[in-house]
N, C-alpha and C. Protein backbone atom coordinates (compact mmCIF):
# COMPACT_ATOMS: atom_id res chain seq x y z
N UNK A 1 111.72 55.00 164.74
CA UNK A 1 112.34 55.24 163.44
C UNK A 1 111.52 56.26 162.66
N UNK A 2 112.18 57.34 162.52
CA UNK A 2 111.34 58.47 161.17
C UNK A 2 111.07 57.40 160.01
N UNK A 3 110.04 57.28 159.61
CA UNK A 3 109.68 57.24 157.94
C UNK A 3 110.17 58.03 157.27
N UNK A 4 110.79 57.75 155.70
CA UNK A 4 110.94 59.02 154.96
C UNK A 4 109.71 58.66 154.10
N UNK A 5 110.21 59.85 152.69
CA UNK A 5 108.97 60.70 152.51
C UNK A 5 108.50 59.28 151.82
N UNK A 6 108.80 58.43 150.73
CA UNK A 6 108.21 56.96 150.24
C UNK A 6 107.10 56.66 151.32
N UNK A 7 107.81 56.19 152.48
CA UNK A 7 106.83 55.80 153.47
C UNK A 7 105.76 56.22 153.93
N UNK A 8 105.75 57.13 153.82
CA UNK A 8 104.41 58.28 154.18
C UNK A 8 103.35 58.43 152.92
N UNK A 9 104.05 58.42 151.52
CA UNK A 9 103.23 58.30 150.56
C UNK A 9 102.30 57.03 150.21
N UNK A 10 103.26 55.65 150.76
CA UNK A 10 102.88 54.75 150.37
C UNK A 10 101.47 54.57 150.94
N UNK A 11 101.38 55.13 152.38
CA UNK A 11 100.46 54.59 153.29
C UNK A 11 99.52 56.37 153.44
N UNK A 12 99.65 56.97 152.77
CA UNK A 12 98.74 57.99 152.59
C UNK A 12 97.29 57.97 152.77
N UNK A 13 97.07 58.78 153.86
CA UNK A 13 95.60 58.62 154.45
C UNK A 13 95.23 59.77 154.87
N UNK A 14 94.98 60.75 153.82
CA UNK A 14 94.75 61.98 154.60
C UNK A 14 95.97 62.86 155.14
N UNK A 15 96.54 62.89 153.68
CA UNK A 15 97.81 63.12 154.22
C UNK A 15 98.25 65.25 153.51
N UNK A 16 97.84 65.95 154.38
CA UNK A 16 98.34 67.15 154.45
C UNK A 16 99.65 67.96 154.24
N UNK A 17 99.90 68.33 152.52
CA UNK A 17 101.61 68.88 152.86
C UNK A 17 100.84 70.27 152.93
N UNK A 18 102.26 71.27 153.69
CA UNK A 18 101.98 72.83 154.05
C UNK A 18 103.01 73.11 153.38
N UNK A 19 103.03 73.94 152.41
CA UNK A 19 104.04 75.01 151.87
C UNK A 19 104.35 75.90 152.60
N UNK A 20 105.75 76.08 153.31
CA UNK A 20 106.00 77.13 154.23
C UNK A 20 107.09 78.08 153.35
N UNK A 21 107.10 79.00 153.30
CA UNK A 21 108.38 79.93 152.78
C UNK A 21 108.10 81.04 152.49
N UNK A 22 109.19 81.83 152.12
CA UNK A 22 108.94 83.20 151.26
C UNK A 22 109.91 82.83 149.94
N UNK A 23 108.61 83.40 148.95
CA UNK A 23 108.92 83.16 147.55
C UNK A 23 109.90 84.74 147.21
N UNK A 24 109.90 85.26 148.25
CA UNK A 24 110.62 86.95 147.52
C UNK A 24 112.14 86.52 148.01
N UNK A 25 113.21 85.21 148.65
CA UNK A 25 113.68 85.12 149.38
C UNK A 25 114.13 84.06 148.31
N UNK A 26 114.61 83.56 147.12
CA UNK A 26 115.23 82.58 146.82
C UNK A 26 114.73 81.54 146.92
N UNK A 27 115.93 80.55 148.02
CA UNK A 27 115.38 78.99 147.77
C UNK A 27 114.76 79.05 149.21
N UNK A 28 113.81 79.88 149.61
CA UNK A 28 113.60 80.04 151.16
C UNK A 28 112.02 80.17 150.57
N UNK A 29 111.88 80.19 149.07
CA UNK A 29 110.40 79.80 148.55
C UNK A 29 110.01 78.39 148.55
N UNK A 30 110.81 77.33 148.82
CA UNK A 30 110.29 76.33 148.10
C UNK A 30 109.81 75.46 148.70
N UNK A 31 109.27 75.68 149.97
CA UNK A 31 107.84 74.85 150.69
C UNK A 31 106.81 75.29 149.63
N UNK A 32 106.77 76.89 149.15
CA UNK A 32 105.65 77.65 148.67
C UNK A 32 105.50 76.61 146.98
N UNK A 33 107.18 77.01 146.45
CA UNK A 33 106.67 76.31 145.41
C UNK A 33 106.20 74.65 144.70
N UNK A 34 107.12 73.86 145.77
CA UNK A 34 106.39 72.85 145.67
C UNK A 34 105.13 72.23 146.01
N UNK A 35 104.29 72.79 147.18
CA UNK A 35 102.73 72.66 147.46
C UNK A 35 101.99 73.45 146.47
N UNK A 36 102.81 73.88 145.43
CA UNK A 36 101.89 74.48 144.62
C UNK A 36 101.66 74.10 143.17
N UNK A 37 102.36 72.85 143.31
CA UNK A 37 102.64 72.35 142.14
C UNK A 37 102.44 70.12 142.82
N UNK A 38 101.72 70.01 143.51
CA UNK A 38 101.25 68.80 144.54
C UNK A 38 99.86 68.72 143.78
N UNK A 39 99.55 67.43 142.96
CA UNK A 39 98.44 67.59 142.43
C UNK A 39 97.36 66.80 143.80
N UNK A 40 96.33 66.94 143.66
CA UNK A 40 95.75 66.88 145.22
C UNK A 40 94.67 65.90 144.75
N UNK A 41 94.22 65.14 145.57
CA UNK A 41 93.63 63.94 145.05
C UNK A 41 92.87 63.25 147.21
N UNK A 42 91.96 62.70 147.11
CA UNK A 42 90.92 62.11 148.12
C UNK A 42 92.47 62.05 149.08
N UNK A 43 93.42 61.37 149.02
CA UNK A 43 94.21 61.08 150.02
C UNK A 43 95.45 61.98 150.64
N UNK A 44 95.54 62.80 149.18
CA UNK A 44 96.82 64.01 149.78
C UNK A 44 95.84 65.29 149.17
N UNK A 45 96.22 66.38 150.51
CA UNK A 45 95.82 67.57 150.07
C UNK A 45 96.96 68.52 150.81
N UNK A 46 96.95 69.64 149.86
CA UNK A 46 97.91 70.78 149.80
C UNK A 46 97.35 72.14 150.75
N UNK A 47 98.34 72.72 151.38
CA UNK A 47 97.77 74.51 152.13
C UNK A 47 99.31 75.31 151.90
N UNK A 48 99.16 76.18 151.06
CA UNK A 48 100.34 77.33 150.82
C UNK A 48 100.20 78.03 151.83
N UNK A 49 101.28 78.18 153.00
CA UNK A 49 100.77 79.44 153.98
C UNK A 49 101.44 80.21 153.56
N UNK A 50 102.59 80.48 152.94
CA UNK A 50 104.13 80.92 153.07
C UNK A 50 104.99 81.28 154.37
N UNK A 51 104.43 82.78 154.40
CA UNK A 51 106.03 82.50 156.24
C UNK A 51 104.69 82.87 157.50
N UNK A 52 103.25 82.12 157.02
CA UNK A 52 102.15 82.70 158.60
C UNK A 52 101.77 81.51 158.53
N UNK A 53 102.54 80.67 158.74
CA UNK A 53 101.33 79.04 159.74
C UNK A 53 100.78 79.27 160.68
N UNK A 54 101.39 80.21 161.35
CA UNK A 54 100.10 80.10 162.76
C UNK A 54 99.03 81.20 162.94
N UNK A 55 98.98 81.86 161.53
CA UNK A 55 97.49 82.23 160.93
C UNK A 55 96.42 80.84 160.55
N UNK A 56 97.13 79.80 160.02
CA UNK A 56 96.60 78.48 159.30
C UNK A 56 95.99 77.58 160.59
N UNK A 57 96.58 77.68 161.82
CA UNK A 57 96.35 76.78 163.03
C UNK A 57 95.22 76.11 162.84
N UNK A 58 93.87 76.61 163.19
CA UNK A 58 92.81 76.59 163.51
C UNK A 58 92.08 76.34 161.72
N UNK A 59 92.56 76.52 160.74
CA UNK A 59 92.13 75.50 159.18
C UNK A 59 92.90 74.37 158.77
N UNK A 60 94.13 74.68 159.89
CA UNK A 60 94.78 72.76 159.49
C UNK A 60 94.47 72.09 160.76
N UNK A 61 93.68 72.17 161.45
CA UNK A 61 92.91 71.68 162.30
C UNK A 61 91.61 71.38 162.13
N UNK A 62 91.35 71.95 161.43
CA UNK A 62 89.72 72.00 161.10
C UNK A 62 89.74 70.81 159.78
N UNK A 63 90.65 70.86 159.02
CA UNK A 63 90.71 70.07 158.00
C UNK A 63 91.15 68.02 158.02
N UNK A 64 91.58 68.05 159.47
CA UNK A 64 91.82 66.61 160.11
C UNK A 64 92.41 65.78 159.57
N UNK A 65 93.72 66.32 159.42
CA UNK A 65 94.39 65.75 158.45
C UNK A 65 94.62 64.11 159.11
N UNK A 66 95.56 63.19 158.47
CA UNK A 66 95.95 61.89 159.40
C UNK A 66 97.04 62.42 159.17
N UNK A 67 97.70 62.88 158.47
CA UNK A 67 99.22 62.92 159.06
C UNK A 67 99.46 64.19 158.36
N UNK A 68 100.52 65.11 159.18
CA UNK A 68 101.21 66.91 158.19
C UNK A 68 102.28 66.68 157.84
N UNK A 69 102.46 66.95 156.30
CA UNK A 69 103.84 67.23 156.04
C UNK A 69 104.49 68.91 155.88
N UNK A 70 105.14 69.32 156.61
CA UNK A 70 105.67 70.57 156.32
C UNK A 70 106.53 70.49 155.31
N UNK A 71 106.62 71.50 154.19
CA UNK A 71 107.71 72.00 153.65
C UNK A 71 108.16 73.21 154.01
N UNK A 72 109.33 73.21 153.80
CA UNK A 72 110.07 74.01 154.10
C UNK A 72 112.01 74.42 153.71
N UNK A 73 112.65 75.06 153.30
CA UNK A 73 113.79 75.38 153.50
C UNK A 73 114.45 75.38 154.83
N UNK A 74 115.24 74.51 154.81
CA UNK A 74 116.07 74.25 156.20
C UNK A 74 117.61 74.43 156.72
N UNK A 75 117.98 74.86 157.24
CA UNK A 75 119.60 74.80 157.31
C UNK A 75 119.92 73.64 157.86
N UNK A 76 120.51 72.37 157.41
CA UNK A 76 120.39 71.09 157.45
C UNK A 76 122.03 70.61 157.67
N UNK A 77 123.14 71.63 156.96
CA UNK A 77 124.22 71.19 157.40
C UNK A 77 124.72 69.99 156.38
N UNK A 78 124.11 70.35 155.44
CA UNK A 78 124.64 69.46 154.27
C UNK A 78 125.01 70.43 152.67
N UNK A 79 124.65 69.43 151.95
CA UNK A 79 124.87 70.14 150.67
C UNK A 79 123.44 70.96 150.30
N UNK A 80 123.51 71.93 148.98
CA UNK A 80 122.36 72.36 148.55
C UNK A 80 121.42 71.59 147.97
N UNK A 81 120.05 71.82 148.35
CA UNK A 81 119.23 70.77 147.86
C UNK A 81 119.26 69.34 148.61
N UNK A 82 119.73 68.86 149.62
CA UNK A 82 119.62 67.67 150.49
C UNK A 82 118.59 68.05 151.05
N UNK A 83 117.54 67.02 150.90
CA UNK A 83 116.40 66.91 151.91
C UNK A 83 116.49 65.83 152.47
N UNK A 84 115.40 66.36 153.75
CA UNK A 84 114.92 65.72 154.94
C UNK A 84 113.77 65.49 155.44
N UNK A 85 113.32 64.32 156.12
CA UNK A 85 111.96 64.00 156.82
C UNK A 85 112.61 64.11 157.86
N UNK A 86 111.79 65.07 158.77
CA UNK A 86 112.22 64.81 160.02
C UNK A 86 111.23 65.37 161.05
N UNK A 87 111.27 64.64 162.47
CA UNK A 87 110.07 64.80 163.10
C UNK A 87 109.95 66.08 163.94
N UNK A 88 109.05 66.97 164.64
CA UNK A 88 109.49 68.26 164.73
C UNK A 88 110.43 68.15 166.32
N UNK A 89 110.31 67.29 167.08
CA UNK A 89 111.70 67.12 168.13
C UNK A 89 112.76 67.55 167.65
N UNK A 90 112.58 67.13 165.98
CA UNK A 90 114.45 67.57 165.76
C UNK A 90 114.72 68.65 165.20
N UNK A 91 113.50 69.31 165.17
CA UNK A 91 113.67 70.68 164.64
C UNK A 91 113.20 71.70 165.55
N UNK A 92 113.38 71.82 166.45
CA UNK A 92 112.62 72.54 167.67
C UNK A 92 113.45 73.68 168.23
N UNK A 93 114.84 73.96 167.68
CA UNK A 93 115.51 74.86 167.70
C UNK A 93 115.50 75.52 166.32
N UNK A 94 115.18 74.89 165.46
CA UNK A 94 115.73 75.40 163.92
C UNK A 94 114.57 75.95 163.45
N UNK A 95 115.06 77.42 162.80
CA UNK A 95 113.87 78.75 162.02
C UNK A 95 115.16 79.55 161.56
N UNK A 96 114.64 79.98 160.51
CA UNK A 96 115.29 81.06 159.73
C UNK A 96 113.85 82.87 160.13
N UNK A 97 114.91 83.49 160.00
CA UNK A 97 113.69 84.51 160.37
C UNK A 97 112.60 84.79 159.62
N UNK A 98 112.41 84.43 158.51
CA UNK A 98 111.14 84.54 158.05
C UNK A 98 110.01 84.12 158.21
N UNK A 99 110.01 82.90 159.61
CA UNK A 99 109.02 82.81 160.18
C UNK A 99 108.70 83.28 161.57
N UNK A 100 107.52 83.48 161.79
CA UNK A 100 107.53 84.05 162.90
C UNK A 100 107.13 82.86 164.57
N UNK A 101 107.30 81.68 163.75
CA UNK A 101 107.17 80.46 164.90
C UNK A 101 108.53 79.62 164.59
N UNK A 102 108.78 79.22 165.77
CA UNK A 102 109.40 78.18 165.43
C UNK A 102 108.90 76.88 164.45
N UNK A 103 109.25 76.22 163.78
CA UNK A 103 108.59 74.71 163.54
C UNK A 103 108.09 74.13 164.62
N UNK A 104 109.39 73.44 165.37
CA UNK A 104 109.42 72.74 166.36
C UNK A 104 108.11 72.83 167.50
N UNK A 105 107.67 74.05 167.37
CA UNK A 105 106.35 74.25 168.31
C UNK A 105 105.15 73.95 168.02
N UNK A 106 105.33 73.55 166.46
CA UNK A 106 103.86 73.35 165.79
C UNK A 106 103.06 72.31 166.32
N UNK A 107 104.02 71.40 167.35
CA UNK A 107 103.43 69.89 167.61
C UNK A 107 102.57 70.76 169.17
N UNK A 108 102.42 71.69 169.66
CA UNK A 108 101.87 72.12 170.60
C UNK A 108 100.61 72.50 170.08
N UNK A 109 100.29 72.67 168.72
CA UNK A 109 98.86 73.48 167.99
C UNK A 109 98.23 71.84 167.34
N UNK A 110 98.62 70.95 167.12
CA UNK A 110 98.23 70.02 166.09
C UNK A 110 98.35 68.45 167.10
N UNK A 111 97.46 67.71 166.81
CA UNK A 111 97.08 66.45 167.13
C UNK A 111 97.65 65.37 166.53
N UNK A 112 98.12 65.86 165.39
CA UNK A 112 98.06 64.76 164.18
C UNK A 112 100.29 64.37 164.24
N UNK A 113 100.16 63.23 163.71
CA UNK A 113 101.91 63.00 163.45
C UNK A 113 101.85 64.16 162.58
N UNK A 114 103.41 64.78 163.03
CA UNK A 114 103.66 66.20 161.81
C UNK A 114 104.98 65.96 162.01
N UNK A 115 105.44 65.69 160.56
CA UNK A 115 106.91 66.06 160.07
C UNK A 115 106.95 67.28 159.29
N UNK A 116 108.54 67.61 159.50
CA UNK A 116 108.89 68.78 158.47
C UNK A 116 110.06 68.32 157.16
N UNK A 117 109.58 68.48 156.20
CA UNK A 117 110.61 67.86 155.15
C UNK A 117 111.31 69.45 154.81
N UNK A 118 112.77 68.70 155.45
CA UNK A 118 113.66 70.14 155.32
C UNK A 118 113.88 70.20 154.07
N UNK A 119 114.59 71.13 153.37
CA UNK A 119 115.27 71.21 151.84
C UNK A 119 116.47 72.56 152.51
N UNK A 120 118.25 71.50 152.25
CA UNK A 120 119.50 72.61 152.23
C UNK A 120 118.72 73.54 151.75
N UNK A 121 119.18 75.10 151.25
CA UNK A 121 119.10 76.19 150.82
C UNK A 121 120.74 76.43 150.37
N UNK A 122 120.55 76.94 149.45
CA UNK A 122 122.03 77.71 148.51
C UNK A 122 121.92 78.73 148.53
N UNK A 123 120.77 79.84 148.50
CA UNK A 123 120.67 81.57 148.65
C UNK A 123 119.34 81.76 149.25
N UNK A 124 119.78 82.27 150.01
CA UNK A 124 118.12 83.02 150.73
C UNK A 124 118.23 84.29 150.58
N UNK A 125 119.03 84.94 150.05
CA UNK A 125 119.15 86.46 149.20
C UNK A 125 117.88 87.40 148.64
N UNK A 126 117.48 88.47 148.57
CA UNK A 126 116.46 88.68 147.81
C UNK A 126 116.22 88.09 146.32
N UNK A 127 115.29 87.47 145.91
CA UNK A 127 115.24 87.22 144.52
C UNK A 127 114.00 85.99 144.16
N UNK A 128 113.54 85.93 143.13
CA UNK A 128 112.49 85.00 143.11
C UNK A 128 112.40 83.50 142.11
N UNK A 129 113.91 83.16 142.58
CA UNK A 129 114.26 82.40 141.63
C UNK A 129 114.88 81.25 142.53
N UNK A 130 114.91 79.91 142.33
CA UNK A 130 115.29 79.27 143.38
C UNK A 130 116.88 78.79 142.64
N UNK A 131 117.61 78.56 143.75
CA UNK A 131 118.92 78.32 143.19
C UNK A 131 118.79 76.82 142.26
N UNK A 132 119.72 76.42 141.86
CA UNK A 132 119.66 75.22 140.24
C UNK A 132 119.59 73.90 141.39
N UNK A 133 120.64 73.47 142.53
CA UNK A 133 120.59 72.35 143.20
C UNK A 133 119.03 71.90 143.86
N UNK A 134 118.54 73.49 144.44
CA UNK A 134 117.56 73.50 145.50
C UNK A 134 115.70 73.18 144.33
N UNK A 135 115.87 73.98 142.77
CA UNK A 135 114.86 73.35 141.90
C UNK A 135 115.21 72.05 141.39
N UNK A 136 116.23 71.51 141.38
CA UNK A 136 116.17 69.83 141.26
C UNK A 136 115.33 69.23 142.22
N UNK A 137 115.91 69.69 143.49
CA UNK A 137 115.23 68.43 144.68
C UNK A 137 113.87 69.13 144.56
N UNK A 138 113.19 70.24 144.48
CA UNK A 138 111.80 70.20 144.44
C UNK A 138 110.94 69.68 143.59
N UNK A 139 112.05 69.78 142.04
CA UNK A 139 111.20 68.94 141.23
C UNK A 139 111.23 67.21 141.60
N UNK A 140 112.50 66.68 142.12
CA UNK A 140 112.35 64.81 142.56
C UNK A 140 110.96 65.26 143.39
N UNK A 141 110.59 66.10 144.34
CA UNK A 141 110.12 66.21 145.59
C UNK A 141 108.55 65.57 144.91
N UNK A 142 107.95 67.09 144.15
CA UNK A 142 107.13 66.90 143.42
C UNK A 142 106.87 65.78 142.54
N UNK A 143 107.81 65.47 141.93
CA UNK A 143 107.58 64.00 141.22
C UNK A 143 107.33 63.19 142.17
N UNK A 144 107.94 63.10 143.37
CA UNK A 144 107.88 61.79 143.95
C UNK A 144 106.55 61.70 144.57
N UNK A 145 105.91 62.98 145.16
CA UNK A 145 104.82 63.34 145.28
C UNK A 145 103.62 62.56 144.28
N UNK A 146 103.49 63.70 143.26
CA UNK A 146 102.22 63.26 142.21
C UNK A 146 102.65 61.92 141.51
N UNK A 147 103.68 61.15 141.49
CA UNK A 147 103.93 59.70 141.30
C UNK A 147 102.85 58.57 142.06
N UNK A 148 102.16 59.17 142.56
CA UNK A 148 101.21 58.19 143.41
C UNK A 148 100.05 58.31 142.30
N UNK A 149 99.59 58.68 141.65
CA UNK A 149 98.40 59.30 141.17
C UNK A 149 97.34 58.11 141.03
């Protein structure tokens, strides 16, 4: 059974989110903007890569996490702004081109349980503004986040 994201907070132990995105790209920023707004504390800590995680390999390795959370913008097949926990098996086909790895491969670089918490997207257009559905769920995201404090 995936945990969602509650579950993972509750039992937080070293628990690593990655901001993945491009902020010049809409709602295809908002791995970037919500790890950047993750207040960070002994049990959760934050890494903004934007679209080069596998520049990060070898410092989110080094950093030992107990468990990764990816963010990220996902094409999920739902509405805008629906997020997801999900484990990277189920994302192992799914990338938008702004990265230059798949997700799904990240479990080949990392030791640790790693989910990717998808977020729908409404515009991945040029622009630096995230669409209105897709800054709701980052702000629940974030709240639900620094709600542990």
């Amino acid at each position: 059974m995936i945990p969602d994201l509650t579950d993972i907070l509750e039992e937080a132990n070293r628990l690593l989110f990655i901001g993945v995105g491009n902020v010049l790209k809409s709602d295809d920023g908002v791995g970037v903007i919500i790890s950047r707004h993750i207040v960070e504390r002994p049990e959760i800590s934050t890494l903004t890569v934007e679209v080069s995680i596998e520049n990060y390999i070898g410092k989110i390795n080094s950093m030992k996490p107990g468990e990764i959370v990816i963010i990220d913008c996902m094409e999920l097949g739902s509405e805008p702004g629906t997020f997801r926990l999900l484990t990277l098996d189920k994302v192992e086909d799914i990338t938008f081109n702004t990265h230059n790895i798949s997700l799904g491969r990240l479990g080949d670089f990392f030791n640790y349980p790693t989910y990717v918490l998808g977020i729908q997207p409404q515009n991945v257009a040029f622009g630096d503004e995230l669409s209105p559905p897709v800054l709701e769920a980052a702000n629940q995201i974030t709240r639900q986040i620094n709600q542990i404090i």
